[in-house]
N, C-alpha and C. Protein backbone atom coordinates (compact mmCIF):
# COMPACT_ATOMS: atom_id res chain seq x y z
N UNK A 1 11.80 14.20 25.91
CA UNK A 1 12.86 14.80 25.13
C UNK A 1 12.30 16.02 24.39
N UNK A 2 12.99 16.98 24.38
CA UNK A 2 12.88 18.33 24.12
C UNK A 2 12.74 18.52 22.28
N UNK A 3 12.18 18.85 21.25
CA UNK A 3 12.36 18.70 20.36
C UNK A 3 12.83 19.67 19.35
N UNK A 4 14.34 19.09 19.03
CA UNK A 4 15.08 19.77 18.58
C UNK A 4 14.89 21.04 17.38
N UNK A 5 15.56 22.15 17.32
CA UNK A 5 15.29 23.49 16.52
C UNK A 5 16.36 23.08 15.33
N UNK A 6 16.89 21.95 15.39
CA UNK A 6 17.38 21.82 13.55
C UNK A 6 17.07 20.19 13.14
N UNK A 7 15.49 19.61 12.84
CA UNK A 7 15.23 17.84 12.48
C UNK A 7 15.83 17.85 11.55
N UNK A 8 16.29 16.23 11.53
CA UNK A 8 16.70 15.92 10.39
C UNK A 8 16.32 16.17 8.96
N UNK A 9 17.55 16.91 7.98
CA UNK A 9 16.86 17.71 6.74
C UNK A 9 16.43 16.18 6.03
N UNK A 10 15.51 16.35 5.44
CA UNK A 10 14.73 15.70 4.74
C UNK A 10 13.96 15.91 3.71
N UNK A 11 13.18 15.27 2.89
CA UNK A 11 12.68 15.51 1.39
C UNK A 11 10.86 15.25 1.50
N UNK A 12 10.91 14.55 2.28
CA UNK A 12 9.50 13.95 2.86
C UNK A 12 8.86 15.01 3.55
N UNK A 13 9.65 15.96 4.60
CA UNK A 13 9.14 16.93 5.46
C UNK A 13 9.40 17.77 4.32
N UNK A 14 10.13 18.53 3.50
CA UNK A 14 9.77 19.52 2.80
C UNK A 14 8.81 19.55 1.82
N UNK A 15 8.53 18.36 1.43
CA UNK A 15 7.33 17.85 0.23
C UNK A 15 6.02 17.86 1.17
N UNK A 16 6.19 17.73 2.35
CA UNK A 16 4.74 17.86 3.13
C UNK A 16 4.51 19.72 3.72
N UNK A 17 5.64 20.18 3.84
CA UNK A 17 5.45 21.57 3.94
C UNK A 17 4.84 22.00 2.46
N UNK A 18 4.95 21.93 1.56
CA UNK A 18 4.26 22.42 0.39
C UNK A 18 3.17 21.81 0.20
N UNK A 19 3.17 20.45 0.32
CA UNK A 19 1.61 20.00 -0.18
C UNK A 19 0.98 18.97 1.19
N UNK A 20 1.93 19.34 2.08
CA UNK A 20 1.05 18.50 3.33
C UNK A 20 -0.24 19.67 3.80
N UNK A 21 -0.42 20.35 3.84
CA UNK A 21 -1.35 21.51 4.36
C UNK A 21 -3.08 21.18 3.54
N UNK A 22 -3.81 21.54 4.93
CA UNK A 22 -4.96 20.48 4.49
C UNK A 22 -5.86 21.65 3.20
N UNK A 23 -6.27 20.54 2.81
CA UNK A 23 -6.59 20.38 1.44
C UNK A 23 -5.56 20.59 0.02
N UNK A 24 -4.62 20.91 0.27
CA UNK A 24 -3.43 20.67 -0.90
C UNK A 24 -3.76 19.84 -1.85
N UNK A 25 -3.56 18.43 -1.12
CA UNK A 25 -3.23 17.25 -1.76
C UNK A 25 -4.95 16.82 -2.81
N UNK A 26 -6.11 17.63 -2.12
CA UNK A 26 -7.56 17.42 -2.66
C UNK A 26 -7.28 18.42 -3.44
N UNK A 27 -7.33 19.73 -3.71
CA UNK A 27 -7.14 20.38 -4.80
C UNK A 27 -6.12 19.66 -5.92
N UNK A 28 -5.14 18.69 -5.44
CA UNK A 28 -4.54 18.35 -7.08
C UNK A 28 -5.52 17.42 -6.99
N UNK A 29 -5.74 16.23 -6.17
CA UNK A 29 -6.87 15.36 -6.62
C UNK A 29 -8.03 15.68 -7.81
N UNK A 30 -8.59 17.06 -7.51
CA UNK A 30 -9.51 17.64 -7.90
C UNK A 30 -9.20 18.09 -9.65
N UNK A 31 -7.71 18.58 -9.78
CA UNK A 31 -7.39 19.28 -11.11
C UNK A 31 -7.06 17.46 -11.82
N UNK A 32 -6.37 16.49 -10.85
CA UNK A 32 -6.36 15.93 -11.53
C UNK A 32 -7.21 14.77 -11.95
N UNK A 33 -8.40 15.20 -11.78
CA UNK A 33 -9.79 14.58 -12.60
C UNK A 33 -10.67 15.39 -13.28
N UNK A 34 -10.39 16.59 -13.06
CA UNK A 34 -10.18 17.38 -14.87
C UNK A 34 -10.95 18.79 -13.85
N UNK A 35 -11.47 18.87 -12.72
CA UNK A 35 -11.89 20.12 -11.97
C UNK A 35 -11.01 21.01 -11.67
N UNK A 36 -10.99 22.09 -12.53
CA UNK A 36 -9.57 22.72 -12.02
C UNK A 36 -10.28 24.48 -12.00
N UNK A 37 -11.35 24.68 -11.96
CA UNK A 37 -12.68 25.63 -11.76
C UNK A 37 -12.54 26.08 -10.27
N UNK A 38 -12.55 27.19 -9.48
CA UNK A 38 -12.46 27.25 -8.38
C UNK A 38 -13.65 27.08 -7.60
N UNK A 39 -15.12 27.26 -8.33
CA UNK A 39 -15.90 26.45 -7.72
C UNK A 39 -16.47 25.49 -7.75
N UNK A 40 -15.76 24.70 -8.92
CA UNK A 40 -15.81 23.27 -8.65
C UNK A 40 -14.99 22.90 -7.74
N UNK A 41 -14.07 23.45 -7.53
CA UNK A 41 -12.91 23.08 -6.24
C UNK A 41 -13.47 23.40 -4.89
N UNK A 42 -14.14 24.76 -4.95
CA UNK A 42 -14.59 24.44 -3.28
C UNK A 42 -15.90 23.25 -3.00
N UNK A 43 -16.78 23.23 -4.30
CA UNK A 43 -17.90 22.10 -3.85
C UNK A 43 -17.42 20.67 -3.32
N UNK A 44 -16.63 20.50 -4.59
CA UNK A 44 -15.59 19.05 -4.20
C UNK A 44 -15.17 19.02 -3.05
N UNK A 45 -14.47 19.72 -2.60
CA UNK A 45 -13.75 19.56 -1.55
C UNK A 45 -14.02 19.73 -0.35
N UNK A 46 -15.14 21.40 -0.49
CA UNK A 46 -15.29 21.55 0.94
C UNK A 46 -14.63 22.56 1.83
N UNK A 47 -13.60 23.10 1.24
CA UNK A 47 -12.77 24.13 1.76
C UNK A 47 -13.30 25.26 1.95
N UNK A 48 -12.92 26.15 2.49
CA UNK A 48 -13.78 27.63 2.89
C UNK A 48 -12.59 28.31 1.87
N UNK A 49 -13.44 29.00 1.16
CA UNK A 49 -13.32 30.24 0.01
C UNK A 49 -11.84 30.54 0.53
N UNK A 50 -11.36 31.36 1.06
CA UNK A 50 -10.04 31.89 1.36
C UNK A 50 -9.05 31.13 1.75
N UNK A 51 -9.40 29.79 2.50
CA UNK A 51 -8.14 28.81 2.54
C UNK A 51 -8.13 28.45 1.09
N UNK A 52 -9.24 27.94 0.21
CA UNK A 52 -8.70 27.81 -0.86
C UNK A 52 -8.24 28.71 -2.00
N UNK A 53 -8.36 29.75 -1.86
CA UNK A 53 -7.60 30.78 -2.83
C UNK A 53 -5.96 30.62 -2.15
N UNK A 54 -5.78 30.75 -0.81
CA UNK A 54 -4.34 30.52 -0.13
C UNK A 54 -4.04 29.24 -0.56
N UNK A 55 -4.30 28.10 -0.72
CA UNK A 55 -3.79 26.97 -1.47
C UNK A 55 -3.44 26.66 -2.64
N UNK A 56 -4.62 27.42 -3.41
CA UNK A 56 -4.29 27.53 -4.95
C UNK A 56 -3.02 28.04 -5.14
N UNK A 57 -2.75 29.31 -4.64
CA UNK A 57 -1.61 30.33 -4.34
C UNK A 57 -0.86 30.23 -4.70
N UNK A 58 -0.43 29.60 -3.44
CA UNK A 58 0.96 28.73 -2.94
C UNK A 58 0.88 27.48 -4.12
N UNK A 59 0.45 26.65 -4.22
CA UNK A 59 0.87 25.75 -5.34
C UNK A 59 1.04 25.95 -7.00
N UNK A 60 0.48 27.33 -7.11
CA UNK A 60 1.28 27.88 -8.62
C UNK A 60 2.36 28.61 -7.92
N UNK A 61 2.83 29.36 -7.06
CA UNK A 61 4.23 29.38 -6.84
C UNK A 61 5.30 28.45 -6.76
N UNK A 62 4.48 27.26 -6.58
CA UNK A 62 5.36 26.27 -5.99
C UNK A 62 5.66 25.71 -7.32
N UNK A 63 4.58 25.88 -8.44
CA UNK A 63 4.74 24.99 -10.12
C UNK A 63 4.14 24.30 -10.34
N UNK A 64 3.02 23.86 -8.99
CA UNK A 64 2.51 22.46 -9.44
C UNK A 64 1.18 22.92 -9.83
N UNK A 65 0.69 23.70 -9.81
CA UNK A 65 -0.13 24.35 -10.97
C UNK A 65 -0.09 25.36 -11.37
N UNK A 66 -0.87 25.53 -12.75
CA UNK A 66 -1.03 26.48 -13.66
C UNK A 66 -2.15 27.54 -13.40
N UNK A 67 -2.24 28.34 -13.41
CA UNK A 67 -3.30 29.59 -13.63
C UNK A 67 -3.68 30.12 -14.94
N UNK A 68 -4.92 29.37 -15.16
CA UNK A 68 -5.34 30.07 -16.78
C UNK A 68 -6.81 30.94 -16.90
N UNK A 69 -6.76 32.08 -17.36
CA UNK A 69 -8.00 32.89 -17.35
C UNK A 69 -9.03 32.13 -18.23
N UNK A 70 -10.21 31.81 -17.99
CA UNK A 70 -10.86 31.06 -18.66
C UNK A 70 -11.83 32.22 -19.06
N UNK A 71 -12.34 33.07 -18.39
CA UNK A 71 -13.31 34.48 -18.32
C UNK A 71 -13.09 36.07 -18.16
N UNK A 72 -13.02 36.56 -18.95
CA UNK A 72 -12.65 38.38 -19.22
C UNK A 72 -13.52 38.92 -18.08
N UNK A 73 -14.64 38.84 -18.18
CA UNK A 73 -15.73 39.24 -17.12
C UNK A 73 -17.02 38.20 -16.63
N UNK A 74 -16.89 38.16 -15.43
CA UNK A 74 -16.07 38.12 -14.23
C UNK A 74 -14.78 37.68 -14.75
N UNK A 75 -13.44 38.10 -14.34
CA UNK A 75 -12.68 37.12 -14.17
C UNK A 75 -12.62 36.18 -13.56
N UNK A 76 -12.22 35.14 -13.93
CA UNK A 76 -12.22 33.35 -13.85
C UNK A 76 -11.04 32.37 -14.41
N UNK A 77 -10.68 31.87 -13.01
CA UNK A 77 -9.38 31.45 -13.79
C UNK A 77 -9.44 29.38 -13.52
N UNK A 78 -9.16 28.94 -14.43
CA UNK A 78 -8.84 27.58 -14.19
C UNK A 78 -7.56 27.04 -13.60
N UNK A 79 -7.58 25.85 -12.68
CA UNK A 79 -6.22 25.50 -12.64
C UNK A 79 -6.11 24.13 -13.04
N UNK A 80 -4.73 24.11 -13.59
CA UNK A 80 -4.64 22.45 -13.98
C UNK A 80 -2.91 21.91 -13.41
N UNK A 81 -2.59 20.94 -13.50
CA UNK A 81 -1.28 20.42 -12.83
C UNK A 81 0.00 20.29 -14.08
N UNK A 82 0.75 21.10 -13.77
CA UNK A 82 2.02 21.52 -14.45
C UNK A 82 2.72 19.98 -14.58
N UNK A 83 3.77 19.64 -14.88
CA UNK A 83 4.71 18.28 -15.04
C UNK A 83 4.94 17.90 -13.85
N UNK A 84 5.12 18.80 -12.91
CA UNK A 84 5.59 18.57 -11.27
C UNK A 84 4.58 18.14 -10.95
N UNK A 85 3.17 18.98 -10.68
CA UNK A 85 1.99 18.19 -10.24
C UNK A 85 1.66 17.02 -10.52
N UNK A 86 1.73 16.45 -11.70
CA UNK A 86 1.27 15.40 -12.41
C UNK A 86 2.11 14.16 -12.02
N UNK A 87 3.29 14.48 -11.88
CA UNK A 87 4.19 13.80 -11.17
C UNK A 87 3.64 12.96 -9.78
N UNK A 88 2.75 13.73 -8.55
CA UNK A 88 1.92 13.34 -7.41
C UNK A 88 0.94 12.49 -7.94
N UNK A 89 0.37 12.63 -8.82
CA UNK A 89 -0.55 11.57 -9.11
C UNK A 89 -0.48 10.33 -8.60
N UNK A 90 0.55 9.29 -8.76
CA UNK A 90 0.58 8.46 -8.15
C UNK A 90 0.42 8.04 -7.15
N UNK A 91 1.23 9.27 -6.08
CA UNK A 91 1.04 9.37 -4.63
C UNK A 91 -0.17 9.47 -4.55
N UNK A 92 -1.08 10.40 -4.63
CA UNK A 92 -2.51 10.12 -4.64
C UNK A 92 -3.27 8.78 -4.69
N UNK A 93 -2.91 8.69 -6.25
CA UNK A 93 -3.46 7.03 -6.07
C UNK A 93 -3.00 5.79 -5.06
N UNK A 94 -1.30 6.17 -4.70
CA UNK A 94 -0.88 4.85 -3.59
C UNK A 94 -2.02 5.55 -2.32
N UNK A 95 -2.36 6.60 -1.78
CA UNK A 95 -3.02 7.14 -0.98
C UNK A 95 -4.10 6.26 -1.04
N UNK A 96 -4.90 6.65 -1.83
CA UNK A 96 -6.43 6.32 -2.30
C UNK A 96 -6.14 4.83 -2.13
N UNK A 97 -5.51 3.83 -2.59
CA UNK A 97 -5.15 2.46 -2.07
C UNK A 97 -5.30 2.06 -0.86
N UNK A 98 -4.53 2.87 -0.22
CA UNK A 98 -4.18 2.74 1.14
C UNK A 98 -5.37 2.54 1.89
N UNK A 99 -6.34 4.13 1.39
CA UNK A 99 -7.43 4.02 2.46
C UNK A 99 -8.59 3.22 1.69
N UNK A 100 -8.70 2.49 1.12
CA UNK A 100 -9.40 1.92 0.23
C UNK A 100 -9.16 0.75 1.37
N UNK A 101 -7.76 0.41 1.45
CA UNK A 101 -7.64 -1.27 1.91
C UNK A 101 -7.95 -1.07 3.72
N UNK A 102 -7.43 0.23 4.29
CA UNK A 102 -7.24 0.18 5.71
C UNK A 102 -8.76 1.26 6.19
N UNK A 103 -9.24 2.00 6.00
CA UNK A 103 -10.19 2.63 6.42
C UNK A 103 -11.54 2.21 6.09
N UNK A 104 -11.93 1.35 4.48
CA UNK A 104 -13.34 1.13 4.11
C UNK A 104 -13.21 -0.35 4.45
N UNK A 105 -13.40 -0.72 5.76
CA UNK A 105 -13.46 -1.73 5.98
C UNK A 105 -14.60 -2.57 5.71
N UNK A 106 -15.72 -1.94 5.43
CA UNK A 106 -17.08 -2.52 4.58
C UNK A 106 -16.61 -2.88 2.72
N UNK A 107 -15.82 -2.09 2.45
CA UNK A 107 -15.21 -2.49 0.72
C UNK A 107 -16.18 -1.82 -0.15
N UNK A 108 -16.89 -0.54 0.56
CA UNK A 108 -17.71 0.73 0.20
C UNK A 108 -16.74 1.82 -0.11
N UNK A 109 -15.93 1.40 -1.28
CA UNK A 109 -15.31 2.46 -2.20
C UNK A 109 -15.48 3.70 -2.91
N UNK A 110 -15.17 4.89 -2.87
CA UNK A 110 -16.24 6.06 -3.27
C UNK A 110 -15.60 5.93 -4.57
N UNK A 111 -14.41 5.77 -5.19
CA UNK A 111 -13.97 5.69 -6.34
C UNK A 111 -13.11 4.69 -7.12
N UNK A 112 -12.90 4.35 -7.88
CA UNK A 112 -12.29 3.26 -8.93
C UNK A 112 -11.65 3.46 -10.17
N UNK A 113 -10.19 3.77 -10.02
CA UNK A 113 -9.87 4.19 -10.94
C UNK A 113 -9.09 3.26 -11.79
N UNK A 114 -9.65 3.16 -13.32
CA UNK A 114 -9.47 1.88 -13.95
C UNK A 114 -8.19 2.76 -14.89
N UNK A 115 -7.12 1.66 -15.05
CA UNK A 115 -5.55 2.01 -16.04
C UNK A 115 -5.93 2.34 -17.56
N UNK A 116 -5.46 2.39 -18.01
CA UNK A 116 -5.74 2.51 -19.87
C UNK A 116 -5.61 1.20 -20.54
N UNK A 117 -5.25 0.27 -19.30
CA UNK A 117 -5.65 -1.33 -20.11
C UNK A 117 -6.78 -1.97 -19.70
N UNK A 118 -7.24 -1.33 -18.89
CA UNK A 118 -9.01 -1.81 -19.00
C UNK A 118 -8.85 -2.38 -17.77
N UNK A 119 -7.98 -2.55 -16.94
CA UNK A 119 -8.11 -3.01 -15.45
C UNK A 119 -8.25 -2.17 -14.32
N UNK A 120 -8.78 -2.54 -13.30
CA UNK A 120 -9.06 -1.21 -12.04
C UNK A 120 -7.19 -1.10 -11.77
N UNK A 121 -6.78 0.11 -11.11
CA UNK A 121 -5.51 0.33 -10.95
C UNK A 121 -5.24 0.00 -9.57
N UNK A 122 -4.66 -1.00 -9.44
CA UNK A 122 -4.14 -1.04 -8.25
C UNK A 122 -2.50 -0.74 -7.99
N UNK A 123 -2.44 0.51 -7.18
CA UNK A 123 -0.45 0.90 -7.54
C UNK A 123 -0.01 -0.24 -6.82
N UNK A 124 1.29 -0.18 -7.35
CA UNK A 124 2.71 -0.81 -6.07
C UNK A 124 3.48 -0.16 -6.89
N UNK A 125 4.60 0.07 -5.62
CA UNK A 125 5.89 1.14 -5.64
C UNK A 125 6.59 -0.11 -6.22
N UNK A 126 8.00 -0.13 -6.97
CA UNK A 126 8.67 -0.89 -7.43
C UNK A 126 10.07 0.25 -7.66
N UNK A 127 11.16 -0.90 -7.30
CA UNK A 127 12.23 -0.32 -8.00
C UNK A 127 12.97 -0.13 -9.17
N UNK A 128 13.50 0.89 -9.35
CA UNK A 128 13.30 1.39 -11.08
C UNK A 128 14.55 0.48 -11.60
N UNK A 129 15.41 -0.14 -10.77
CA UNK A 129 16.50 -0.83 -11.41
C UNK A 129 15.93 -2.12 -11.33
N UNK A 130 15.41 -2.99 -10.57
CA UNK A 130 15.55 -4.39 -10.41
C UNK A 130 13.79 -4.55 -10.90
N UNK A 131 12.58 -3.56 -10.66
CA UNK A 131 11.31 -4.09 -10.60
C UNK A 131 10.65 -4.76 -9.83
N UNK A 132 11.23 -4.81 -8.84
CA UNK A 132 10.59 -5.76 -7.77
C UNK A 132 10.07 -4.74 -7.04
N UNK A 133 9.24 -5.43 -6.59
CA UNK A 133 7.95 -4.36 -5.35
C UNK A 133 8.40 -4.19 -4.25
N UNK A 134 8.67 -2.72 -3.56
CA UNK A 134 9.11 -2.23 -2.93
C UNK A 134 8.75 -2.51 -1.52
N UNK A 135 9.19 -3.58 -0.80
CA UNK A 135 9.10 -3.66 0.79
C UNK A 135 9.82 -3.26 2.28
N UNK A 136 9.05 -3.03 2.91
CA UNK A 136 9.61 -2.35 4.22
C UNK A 136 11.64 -2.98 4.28
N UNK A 137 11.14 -4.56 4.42
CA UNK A 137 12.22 -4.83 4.92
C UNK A 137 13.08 -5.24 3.82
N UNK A 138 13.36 -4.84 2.95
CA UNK A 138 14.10 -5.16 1.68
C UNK A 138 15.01 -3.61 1.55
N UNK A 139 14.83 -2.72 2.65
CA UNK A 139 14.93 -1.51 2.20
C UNK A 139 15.77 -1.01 3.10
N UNK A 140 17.48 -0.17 3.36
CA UNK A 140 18.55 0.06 3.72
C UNK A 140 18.64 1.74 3.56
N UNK A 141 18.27 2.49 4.48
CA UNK A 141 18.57 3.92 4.17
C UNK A 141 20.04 4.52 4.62
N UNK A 142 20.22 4.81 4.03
CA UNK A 142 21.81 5.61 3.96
C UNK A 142 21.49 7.42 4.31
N UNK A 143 21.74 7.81 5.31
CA UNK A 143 21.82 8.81 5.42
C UNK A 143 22.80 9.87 4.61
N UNK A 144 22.49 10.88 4.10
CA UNK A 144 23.28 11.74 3.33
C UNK A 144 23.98 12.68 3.65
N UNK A 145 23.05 13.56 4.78
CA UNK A 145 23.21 14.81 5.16
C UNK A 145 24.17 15.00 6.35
N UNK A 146 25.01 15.75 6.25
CA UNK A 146 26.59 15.89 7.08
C UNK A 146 25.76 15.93 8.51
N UNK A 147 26.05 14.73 9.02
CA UNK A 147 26.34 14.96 10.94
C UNK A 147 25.03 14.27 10.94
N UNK A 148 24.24 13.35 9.85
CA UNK A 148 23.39 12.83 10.59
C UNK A 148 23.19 11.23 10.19
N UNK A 149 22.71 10.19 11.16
CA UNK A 149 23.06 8.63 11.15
C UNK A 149 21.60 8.43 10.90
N UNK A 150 20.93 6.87 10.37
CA UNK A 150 19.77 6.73 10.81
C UNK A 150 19.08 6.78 11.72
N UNK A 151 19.89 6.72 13.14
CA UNK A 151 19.10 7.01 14.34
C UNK A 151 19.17 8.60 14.68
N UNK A 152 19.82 9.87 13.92
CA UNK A 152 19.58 10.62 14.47
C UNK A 152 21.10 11.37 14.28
N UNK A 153 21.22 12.58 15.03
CA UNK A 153 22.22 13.47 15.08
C UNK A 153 23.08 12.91 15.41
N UNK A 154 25.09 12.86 14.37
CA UNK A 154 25.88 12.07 14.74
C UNK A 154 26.36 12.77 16.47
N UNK A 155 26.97 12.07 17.45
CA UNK A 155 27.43 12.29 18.45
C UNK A 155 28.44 13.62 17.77
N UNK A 156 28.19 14.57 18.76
CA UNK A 156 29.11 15.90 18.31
C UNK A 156 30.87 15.60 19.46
C-alpha cells in the first residue's frame, strides 16, 4: 500500500516533528538536569557542533527553551526549559523507565532519579479524573478529525 500524502492529523506526529529529531529530546534531558551551557550540551550528548546549534534553534522558536546570555565576551549563551519544556519532563522520565525496564536487561542503570519524597521515581501515567493507571486495554480512542475512523480514512 502506497503511503498516503494527507496521514492521519495527529498530536503525537506533530509533537515528534518538533522534538522527535535526534538529539532534541537529550538536549531537554540535558537543560533539564541543570546543563543548559552549549558545551556542556555537546559533551553530554555527543552531537556535532552545528546539528546542535540547529536544535537549540528550533526549540527556542518552538518555546521550549530559553536563550540567556551568560557572557559579553565571547558571547555565551545558556539554555534552560520554558513552562512548555518542563512540561516533557515526564515524558522523559516515562522514557528513561521504559528503557531502564526493556533495554538494561543486566539492571545496569546509568541513572536514578529519586522524587522529593525520598523515593527513586518510578512514573505511571494515570487518569486525571478517576487516578487509576493508565492501561492499554482500559483505553477507547474516539477519533476527532473530520473524515477520519480509528482504522483510518472514512470511506469517501
Amino acid at each position: 500500500m502506497a503511503a498516503t500524502k494527507d496521514p492521519r492529523p495527529c498530536s503525537i506526529a506533530d509533537t515528534l516533528a518538533l522534538v522527535g529529531e535526534k538529539y532534541s529530546l537529550l538536549v531537554l534531558r540535558e537543560v533539564c538536569l541543570g546543563n543548559g551551557r552549549f558545551d556542556q550540551l555537546v559533551r553530554n550528548i555527543g552531537a556535532p557542533r552545528d546539528i546542535l546549534a540547529a536544535r537549540l534553534k528550533r526549540l527556542v522558536e518552538a518555546g521550549i527553551l530559553t536563550k540567556r546570555l551568560y557572557s559579553e565576551r565571547p558571547q555565551r549563551f545558556e539554555y534552560r526549559a520554558t513552562p512548555a519544556g518542563l512540561e516533557l519532563e515526564p515524558v522523559l522520565m516515562t522514557l528513561k523507565e521504559w528503557g531502564d525496564r526493556h533495554l538494561r536487561k543486566d539492571g545496569d542503570r546509568p541513572m536514578v532519579v529519586e522524587h522529593i519524597c525520598g523515593n527513586e521515581l518510578v512514573p505511571v501515567v494515570t487518569c486525571s479524573a478517576c487516578g487509576e493507571a493508565v492501561r492499554h486495554e482500559d483505553l477507547t480512542a474516539h477519533p476527532q478529525a473530520p473524515g477520519w475512523t480509528v482504522s483510518g480514512p472514512a470511506a469517501a
